[in-house]
C-alpha atoms as a PDB file:
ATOM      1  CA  UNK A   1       0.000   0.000   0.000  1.00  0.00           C
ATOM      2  CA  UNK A   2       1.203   3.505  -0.599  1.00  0.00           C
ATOM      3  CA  UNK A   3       2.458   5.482   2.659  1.00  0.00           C
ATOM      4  CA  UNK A   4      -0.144   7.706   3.639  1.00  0.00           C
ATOM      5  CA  UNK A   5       0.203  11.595   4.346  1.00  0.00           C
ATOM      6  CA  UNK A   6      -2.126  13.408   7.089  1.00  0.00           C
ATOM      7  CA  UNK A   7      -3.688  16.787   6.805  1.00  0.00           C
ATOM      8  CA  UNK A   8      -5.862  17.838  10.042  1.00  0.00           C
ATOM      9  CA  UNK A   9      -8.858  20.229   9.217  1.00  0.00           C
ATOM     10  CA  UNK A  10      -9.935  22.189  11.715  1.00  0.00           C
ATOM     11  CA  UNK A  11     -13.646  24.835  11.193  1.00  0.00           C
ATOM     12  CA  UNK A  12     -14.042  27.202  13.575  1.00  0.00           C
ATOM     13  CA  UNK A  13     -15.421  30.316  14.755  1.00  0.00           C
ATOM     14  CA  UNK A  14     -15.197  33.024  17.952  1.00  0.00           C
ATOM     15  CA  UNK A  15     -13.112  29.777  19.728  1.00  0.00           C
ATOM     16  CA  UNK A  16      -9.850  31.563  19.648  1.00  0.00           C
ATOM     17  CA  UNK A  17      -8.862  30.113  22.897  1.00  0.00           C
ATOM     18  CA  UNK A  18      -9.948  26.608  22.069  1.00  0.00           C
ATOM     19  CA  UNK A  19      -8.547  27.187  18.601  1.00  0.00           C
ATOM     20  CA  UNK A  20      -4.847  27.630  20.030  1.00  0.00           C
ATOM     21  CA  UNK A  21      -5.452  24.817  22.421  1.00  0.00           C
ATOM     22  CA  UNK A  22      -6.520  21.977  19.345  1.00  0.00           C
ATOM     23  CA  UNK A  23      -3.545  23.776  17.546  1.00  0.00           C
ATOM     24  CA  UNK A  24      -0.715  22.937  19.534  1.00  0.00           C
ATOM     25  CA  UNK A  25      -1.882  19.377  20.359  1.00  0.00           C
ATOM     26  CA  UNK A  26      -1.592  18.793  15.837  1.00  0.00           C
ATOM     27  CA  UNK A  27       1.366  20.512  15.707  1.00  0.00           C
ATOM     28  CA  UNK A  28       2.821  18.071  18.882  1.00  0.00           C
ATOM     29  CA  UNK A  29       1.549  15.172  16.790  1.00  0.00           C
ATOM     30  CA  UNK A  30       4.796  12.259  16.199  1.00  0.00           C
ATOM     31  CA  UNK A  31       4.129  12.408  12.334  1.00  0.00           C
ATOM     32  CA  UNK A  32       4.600  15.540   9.913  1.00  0.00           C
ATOM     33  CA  UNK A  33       1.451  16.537   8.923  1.00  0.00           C
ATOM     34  CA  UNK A  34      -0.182  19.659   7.159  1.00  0.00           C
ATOM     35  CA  UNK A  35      -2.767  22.106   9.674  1.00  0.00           C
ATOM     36  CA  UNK A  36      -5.541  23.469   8.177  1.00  0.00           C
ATOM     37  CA  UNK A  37      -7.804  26.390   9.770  1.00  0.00           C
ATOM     38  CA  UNK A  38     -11.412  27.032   8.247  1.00  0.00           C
ATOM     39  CA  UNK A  39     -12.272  30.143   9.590  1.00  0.00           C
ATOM     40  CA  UNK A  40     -16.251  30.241   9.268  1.00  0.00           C
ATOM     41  CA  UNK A  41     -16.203  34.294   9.674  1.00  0.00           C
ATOM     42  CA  UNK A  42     -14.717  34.571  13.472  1.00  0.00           C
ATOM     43  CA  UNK A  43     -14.843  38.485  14.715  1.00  0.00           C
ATOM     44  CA  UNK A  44     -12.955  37.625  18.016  1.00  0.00           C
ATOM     45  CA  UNK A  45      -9.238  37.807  16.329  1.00  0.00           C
ATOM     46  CA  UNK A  46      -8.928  33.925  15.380  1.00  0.00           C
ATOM     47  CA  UNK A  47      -6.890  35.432  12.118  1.00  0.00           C
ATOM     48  CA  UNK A  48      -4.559  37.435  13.632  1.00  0.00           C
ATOM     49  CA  UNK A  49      -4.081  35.165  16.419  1.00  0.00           C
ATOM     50  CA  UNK A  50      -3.616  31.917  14.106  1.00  0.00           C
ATOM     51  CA  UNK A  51      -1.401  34.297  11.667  1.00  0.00           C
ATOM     52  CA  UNK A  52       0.995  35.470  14.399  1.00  0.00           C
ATOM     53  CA  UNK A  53       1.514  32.498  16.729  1.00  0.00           C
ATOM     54  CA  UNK A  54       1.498  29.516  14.342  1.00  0.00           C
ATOM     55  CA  UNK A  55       2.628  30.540  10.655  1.00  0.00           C
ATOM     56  CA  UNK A  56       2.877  26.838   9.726  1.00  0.00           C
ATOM     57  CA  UNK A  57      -0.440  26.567   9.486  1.00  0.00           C
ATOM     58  CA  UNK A  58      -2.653  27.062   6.663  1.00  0.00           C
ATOM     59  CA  UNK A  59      -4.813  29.737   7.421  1.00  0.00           C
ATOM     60  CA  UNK A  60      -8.414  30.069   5.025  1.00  0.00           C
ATOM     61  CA  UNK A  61     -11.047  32.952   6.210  1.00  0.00           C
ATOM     62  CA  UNK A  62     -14.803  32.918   5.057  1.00  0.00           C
ATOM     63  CA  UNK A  63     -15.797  36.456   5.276  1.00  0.00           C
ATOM     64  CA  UNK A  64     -19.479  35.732   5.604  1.00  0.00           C
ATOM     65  CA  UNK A  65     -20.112  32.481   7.650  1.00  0.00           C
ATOM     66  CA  UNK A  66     -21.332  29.482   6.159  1.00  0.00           C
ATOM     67  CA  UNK A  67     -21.414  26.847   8.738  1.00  0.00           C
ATOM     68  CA  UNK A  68     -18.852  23.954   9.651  1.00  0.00           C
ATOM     69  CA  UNK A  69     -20.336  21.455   6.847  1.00  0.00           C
ATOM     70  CA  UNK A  70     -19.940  23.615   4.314  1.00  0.00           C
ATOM     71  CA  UNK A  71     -16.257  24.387   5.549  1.00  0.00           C
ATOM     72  CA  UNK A  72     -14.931  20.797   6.168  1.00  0.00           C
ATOM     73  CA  UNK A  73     -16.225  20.028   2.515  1.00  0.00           C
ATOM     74  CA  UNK A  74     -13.870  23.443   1.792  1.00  0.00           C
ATOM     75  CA  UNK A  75     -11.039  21.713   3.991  1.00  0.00           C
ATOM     76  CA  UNK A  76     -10.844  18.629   2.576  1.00  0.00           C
ATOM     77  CA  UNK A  77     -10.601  20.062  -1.407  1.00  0.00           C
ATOM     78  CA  UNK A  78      -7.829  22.203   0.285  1.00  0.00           C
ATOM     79  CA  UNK A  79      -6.002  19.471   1.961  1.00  0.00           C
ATOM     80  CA  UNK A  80      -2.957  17.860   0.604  1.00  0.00           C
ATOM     81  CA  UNK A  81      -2.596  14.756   2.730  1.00  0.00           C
ATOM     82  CA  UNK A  82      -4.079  11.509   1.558  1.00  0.00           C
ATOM     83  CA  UNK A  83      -5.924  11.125   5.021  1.00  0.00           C
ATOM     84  CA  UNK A  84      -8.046  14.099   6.201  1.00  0.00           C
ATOM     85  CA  UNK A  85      -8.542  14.326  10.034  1.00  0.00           C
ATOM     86  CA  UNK A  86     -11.454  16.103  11.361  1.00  0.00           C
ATOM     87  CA  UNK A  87     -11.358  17.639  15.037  1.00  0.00           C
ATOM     88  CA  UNK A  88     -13.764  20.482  16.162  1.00  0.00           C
ATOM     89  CA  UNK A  89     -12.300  23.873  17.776  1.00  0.00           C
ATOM     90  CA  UNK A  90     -13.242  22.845  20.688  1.00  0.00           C
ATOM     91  CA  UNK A  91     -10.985  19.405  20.904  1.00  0.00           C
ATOM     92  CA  UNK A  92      -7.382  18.575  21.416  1.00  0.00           C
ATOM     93  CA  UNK A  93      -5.132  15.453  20.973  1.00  0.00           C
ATOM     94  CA  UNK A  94      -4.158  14.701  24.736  1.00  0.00           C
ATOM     95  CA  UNK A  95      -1.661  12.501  23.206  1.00  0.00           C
ATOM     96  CA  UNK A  96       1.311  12.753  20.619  1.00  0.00           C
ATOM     97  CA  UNK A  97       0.628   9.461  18.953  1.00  0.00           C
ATOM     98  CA  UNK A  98      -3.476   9.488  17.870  1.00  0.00           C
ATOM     99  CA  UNK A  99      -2.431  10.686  14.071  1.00  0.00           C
ATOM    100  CA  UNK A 100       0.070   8.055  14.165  1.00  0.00           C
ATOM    101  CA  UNK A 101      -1.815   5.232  16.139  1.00  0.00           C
ATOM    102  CA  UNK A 102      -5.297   6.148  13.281  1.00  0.00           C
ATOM    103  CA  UNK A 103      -3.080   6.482  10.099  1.00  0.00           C
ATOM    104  CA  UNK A 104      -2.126   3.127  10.955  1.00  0.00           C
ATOM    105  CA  UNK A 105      -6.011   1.665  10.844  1.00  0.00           C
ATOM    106  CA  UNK A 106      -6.197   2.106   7.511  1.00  0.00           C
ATOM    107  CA  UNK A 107      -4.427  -0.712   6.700  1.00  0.00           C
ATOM    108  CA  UNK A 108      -7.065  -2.103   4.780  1.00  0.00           C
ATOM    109  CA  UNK A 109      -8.350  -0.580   1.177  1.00  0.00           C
ATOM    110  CA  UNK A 110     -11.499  -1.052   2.552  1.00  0.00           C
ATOM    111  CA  UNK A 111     -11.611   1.432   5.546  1.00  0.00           C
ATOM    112  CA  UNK A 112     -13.127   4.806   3.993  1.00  0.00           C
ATOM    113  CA  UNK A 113     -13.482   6.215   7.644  1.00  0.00           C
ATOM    114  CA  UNK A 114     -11.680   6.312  11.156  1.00  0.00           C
ATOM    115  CA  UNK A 115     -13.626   7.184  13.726  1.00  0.00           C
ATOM    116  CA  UNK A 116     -11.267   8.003  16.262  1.00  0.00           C
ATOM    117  CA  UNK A 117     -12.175   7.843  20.318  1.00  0.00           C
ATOM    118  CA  UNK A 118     -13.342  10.534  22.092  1.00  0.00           C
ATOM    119  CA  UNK A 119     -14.035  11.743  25.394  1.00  0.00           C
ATOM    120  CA  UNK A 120     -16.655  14.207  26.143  1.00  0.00           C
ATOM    121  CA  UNK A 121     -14.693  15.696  29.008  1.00  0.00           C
ATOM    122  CA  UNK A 122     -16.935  17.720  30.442  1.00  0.00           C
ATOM    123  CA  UNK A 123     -19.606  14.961  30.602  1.00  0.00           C
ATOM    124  CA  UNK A 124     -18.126  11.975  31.314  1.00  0.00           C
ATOM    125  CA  UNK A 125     -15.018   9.867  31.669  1.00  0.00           C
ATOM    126  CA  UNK A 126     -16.590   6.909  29.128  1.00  0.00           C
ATOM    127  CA  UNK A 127     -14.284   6.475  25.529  1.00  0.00           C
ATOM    128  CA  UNK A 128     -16.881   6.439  22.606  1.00  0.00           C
ATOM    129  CA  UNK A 129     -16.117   5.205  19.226  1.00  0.00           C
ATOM    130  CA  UNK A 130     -13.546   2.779  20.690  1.00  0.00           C
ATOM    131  CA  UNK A 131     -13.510  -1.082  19.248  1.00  0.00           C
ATOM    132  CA  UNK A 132     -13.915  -4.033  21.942  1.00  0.00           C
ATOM    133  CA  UNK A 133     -10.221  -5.763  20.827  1.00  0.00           C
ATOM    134  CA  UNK A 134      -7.751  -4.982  19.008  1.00  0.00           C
ATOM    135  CA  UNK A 135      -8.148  -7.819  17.385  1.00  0.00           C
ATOM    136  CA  UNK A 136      -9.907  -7.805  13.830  1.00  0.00           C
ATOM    137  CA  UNK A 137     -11.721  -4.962  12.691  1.00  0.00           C
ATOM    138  CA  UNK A 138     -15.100  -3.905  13.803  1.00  0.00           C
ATOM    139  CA  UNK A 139     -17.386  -1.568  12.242  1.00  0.00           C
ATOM    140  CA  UNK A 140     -20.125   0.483  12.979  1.00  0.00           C
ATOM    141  CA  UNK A 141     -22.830   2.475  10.731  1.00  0.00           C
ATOM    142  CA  UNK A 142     -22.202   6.374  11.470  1.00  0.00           C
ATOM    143  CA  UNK A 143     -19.025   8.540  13.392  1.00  0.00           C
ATOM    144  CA  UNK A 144     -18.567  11.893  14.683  1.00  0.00           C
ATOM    145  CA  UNK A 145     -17.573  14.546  12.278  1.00  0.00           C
ATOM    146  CA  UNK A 146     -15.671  15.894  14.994  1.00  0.00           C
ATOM    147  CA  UNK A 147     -13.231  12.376  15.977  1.00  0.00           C
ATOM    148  CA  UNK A 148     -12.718  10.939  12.700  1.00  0.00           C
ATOM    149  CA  UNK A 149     -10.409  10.369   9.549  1.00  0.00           C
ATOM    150  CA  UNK A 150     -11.437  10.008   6.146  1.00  0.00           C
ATOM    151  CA  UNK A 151      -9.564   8.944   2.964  1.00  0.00           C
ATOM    152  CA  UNK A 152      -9.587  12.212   0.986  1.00  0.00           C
ATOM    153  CA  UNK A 153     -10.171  10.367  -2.632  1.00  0.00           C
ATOM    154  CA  UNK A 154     -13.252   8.493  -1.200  1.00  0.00           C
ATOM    155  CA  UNK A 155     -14.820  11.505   0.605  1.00  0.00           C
ATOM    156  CA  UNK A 156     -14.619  13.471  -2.767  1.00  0.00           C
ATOM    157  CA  UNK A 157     -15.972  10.250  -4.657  1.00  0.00           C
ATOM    158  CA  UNK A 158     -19.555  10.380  -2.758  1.00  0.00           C
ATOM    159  CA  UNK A 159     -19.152  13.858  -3.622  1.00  0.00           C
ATOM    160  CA  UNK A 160     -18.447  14.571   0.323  1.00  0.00           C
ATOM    161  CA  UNK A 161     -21.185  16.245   3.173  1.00  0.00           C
ATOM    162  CA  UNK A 162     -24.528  17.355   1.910  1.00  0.00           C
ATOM    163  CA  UNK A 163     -24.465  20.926   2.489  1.00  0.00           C
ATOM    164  CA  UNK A 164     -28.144  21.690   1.965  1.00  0.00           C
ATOM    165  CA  UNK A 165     -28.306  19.825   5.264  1.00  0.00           C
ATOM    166  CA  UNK A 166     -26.040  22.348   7.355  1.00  0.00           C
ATOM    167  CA  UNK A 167     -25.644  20.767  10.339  1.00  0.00           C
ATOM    168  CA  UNK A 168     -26.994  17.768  12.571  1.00  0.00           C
ATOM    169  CA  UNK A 169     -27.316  14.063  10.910  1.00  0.00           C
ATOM    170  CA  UNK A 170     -24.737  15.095   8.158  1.00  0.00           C
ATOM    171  CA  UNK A 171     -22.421  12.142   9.133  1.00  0.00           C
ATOM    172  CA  UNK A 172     -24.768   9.909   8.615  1.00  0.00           C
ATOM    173  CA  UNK A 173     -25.883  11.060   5.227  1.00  0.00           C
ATOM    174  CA  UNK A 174     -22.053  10.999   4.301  1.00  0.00           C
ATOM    175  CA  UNK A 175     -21.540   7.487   5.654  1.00  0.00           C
ATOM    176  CA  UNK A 176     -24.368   5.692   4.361  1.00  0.00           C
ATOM    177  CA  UNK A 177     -23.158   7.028   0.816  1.00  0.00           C
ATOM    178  CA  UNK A 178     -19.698   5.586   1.508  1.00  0.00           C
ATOM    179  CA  UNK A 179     -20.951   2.257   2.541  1.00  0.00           C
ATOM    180  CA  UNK A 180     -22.844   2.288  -0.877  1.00  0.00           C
ATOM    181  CA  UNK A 181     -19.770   2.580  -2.303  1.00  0.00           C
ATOM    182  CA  UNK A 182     -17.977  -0.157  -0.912  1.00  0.00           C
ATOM    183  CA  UNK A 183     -16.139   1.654   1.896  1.00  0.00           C
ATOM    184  CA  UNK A 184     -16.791   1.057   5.337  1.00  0.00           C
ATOM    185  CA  UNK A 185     -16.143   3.238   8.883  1.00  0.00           C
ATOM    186  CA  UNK A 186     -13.956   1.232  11.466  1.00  0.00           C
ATOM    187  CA  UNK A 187     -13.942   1.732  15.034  1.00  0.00           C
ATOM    188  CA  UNK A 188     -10.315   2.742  16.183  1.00  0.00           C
ATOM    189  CA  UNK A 189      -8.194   1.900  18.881  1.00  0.00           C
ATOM    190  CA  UNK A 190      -5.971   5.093  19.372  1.00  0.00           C
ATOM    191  CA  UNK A 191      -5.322   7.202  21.913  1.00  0.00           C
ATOM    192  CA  UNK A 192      -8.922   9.766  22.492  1.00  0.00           C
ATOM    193  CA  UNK A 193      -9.264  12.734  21.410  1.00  0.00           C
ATOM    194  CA  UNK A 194     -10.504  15.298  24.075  1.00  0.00           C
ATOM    195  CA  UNK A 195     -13.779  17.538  23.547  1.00  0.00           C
ATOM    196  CA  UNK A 196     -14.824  20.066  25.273  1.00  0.00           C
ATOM    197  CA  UNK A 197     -18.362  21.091  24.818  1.00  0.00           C
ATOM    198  CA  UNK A 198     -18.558  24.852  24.610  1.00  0.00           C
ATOM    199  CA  UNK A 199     -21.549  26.806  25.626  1.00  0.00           C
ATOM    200  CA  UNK A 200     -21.537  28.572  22.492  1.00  0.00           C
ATOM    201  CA  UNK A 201     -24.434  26.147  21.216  1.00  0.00           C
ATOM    202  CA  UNK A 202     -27.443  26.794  19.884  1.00  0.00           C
ATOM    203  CA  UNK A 203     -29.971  24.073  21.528  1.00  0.00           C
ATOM    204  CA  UNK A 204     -33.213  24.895  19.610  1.00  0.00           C
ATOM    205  CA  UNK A 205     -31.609  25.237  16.215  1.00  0.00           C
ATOM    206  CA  UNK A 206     -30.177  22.050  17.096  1.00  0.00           C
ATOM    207  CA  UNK A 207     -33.552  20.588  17.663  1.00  0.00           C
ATOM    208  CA  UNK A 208     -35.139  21.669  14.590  1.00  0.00           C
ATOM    209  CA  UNK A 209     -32.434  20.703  12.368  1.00  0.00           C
ATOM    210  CA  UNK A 210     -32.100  17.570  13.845  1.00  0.00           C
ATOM    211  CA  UNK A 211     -35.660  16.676  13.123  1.00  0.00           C
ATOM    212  CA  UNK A 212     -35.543  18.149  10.027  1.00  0.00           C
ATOM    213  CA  UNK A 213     -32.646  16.356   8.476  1.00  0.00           C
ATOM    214  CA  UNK A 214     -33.719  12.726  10.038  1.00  0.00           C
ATOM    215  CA  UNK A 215     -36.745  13.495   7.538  1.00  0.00           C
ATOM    216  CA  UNK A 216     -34.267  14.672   4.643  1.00  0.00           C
ATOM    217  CA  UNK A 217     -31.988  11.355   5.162  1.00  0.00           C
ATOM    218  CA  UNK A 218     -34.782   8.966   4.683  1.00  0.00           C
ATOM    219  CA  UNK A 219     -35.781  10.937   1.269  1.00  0.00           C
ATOM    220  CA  UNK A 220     -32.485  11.051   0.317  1.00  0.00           C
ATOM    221  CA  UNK A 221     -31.000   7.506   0.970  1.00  0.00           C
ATOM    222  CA  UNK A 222     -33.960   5.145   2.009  1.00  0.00           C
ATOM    223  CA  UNK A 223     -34.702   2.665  -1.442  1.00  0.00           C
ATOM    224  CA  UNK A 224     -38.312   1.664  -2.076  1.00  0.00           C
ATOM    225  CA  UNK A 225     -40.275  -0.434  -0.250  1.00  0.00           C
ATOM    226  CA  UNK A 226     -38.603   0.509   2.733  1.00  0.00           C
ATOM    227  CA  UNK A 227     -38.575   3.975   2.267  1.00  0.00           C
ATOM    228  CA  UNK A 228     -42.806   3.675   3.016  1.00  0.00           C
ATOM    229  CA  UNK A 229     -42.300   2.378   5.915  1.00  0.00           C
ATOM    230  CA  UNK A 230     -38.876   4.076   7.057  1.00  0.00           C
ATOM    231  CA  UNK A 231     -40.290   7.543   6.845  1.00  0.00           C
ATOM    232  CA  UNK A 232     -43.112   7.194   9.092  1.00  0.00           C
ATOM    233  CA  UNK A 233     -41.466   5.388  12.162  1.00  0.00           C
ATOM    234  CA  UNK A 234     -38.860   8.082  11.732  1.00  0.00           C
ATOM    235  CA  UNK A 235     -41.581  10.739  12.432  1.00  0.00           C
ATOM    236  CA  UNK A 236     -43.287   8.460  15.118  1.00  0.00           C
ATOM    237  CA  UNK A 237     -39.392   8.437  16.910  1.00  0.00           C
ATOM    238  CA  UNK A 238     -38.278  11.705  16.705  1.00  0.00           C
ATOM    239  CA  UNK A 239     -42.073  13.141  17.989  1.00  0.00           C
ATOM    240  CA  UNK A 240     -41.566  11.268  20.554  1.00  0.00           C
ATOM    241  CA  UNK A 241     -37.869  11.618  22.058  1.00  0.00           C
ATOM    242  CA  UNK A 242     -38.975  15.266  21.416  1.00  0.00           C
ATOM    243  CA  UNK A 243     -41.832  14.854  23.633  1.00  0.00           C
ATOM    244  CA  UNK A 244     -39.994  12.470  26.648  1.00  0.00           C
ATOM    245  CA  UNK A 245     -37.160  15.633  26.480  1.00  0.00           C
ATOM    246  CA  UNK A 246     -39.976  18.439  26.918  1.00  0.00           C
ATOM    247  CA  UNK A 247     -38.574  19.634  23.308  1.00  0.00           C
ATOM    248  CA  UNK A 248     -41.803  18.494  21.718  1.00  0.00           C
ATOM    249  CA  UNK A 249     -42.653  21.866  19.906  1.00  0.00           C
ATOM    250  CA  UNK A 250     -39.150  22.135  18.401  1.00  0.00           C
ATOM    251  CA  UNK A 251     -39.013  18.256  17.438  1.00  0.00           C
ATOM    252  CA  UNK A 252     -42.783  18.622  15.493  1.00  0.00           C
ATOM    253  CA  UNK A 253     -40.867  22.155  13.519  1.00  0.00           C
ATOM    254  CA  UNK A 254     -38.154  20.145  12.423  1.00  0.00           C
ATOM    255  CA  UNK A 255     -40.219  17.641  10.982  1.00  0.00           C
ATOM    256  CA  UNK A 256     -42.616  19.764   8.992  1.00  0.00           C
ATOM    257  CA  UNK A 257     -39.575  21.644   7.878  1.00  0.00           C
ATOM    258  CA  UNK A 258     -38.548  18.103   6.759  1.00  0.00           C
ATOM    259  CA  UNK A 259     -41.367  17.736   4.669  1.00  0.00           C
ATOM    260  CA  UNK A 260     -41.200  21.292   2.896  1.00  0.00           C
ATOM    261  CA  UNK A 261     -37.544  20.592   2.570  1.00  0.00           C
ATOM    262  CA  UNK A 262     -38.965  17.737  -0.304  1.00  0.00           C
ATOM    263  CA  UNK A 263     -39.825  20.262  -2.863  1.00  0.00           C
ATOM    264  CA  UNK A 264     -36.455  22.041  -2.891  1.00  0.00           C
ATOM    265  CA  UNK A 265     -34.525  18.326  -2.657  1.00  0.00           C
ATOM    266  CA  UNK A 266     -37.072  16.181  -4.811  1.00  0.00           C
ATOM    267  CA  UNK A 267     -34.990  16.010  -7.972  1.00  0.00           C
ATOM    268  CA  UNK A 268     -31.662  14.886  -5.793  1.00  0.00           C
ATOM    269  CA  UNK A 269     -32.899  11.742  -4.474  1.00  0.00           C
ATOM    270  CA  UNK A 270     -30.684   9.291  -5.135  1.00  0.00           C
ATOM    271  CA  UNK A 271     -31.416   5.991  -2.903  1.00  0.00           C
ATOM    272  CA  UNK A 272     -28.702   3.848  -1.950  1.00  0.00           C
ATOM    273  CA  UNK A 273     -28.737  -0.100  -3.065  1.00  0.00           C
ATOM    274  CA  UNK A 274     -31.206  -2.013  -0.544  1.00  0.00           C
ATOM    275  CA  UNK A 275     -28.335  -4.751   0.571  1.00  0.00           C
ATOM    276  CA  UNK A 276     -26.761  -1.526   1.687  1.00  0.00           C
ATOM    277  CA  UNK A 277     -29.515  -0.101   3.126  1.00  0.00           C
ATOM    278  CA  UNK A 278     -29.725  -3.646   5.223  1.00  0.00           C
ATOM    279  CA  UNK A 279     -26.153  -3.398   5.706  1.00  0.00           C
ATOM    280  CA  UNK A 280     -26.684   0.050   7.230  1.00  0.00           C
ATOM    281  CA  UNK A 281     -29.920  -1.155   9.544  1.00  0.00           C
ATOM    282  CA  UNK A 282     -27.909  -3.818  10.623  1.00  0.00           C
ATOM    283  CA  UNK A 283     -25.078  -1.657  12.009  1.00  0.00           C
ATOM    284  CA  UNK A 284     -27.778   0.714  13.482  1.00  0.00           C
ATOM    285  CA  UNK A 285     -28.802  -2.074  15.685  1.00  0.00           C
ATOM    286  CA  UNK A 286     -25.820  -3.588  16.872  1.00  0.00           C
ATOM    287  CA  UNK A 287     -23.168   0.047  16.657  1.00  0.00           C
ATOM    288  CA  UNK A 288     -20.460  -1.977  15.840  1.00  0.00           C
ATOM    289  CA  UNK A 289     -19.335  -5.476  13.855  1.00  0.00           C
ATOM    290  CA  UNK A 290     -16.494  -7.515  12.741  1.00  0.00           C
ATOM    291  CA  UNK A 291     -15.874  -7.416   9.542  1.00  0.00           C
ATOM    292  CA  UNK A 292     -14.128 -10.454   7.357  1.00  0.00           C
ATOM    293  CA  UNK A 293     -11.828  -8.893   4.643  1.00  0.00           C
ATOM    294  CA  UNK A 294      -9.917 -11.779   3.804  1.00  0.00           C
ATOM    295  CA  UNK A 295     -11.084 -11.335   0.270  1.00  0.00           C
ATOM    296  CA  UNK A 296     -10.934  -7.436   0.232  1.00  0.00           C
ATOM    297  CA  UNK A 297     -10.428  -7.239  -3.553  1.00  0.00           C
ATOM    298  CA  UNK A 298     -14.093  -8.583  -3.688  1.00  0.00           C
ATOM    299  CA  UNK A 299     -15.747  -5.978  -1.969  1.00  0.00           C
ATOM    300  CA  UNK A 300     -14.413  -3.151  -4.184  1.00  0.00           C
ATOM    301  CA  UNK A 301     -17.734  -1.283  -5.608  1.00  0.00           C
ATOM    302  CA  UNK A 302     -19.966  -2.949  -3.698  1.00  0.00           C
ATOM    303  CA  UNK A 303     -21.264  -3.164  -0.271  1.00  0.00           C
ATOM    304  CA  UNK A 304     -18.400  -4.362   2.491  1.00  0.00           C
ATOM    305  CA  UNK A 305     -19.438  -7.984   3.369  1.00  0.00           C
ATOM    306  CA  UNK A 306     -19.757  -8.530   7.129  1.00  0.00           C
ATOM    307  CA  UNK A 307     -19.021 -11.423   9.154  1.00  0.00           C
ATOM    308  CA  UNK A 308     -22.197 -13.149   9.890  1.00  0.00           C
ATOM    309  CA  UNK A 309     -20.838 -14.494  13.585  1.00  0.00           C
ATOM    310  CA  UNK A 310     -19.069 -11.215  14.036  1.00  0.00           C
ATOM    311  CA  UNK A 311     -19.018 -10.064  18.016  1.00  0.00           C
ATOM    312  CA  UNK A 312     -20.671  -6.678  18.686  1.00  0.00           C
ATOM    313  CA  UNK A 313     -20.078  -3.819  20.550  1.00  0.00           C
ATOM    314  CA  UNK A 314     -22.665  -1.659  21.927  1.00  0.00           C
ATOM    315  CA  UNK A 315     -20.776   1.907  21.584  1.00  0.00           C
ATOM    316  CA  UNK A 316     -23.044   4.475  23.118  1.00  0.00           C
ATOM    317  CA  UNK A 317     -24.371   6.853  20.217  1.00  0.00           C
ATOM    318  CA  UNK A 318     -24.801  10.706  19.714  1.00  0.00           C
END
């Protein structure tokens, strides 16, 4: 296999504190590797900051902002490395060797994505995304746009994130379309990454989104018949988590806004095959799976075959 480069791409905006922070943990990194700041249109001196402290970095400034999906799409076109990291401004690398440690995971031609552990520090000790051994490789139906590493080729093959959808749900839009392609996301075993939450979220555009694009990915990805019945349990679940979380009001927007969202998307719906769409439900269920790639040439434009004895992993989700 050819040796693989790294680029880390990092969106941000008004984080210049957290910015320097996820900075110096790349740069500390044991492999060379290119930087790359998105700056989604930061007025709290992120560019002169970024400019005058670390001038190894590549440095790109939206003017007006345009929202993190649309800007890692912009950072991995820009990157140079064959392997595209993807941390939020609000992480760090706690360790030197995580680049080095995921880099190695794709030792496989049939790994498309990484997703790398993580610890939600300011919520909990637990390690998400993490595989049960070390042993074999396990893997799982979505990651964390924030924790993960993508092969830059097959990210620009599926044509990358779907920007119409902004934010919420975009990683699984992405890697259902890269399972249809015969690329798979593995669970990794390196060292976690470290996130810390900021308060700078917005909770109720969260909601709404979130319902909205749950609507969008079924129209989008979901192949006939399942699609008929796909859609409407999707409604019934996301009315109802609303509900349980006292967010009903925001849950029901998002939804309707899923629906009007048909006539601007109807012409782009482009279904995935159904055995991937059964590979994908099958992954839902069980969050992670061992995967047999003795015979890895096979699997090359289709859906990854998966070991029908496989163990599983429950890895807690988003």
């Amino acid at each position: 296999m050819p040796e693989l480069s790294a680029t880390i791409v990092i969106p941000t905006k008004n984080r210049q504190d957290d910015l320097r922070r996820a900075i110096v943990s790349c740069l500390n990194q044991t492999v060379p590797l290119e930087v790359l700041v998105i700056d989604d249109g930061s007025t709290d001196g992120t560019a002169e900051m970024v400019k005058r402290e670390f001038p190894t970095v590549i440095f790109h400034r939206e003017e007006v902002s345009k929202g993190a999906t649309v800007e890692r799409n912009r950072g991995v076109k820009m990157a140079s490395g064959s392997i595209v990291f993807s941390i939020d401004d609000d992480a760090d690398f706690p360790s030197r060797y995580t680049v080095e440690q995921t880099l190695a995971e794709f030792d496989s031609p049939e790994v498309g994505v990484v997703s790398i552990p993580l610890i939600n520090v300011n919520q909990s000790p637990e390690v998400l995304q993490r595989a049960p051994s070390r042993d074999g490789i396990y893997v799982r139906d979505i990651f964390w746009g924030g924790a993960c590493a993508m092969r830059r080729d097959v990210f620009l093959k599926v044509g990358g994130y779907r920007e119409y959808l902004r934010q919420q749900h975009e990683e699984d839009d992405l890697a259902i379309r890269i399972l249809d392609a015969g690329y798979f996301t593995r669970l990794g075993n390196a060292d976690p990454i470290h996130h810390y939450e900021s308060p700078i979220r917005d909770r109720g555009r969260h909601d709404i989104l979130g319902g909205r694009n749950k609507i969008l990915f079924a129209w989008h990805n979901v192949p006939m018949p399942d699609f008929l019945l796909y859609l409407p349990a999707t409604c019934a679940k996301t009315l109802g988590h609303g509900i349980r979380q006292g967010r009903g009001p925001r849950s029901a927007l998002g939804v309707a806004k899923g629906f009007a969202a048909f006539i601007d998307q109807f012409s782009e719906r482009r279904p995935v095959r159904r055995e991937t769409f059964r590979l994908y439900r099958r992954l839902r269920n069980s969050t992670g799976i061992r995967i047999e790639v003795a015979k890895r040439d096979a699997y090359r434009g289709r859906t990854p075959a998966i070991a029908a004895d496989g163990p599983q992993t429950q890895t807690p989700r988003r």
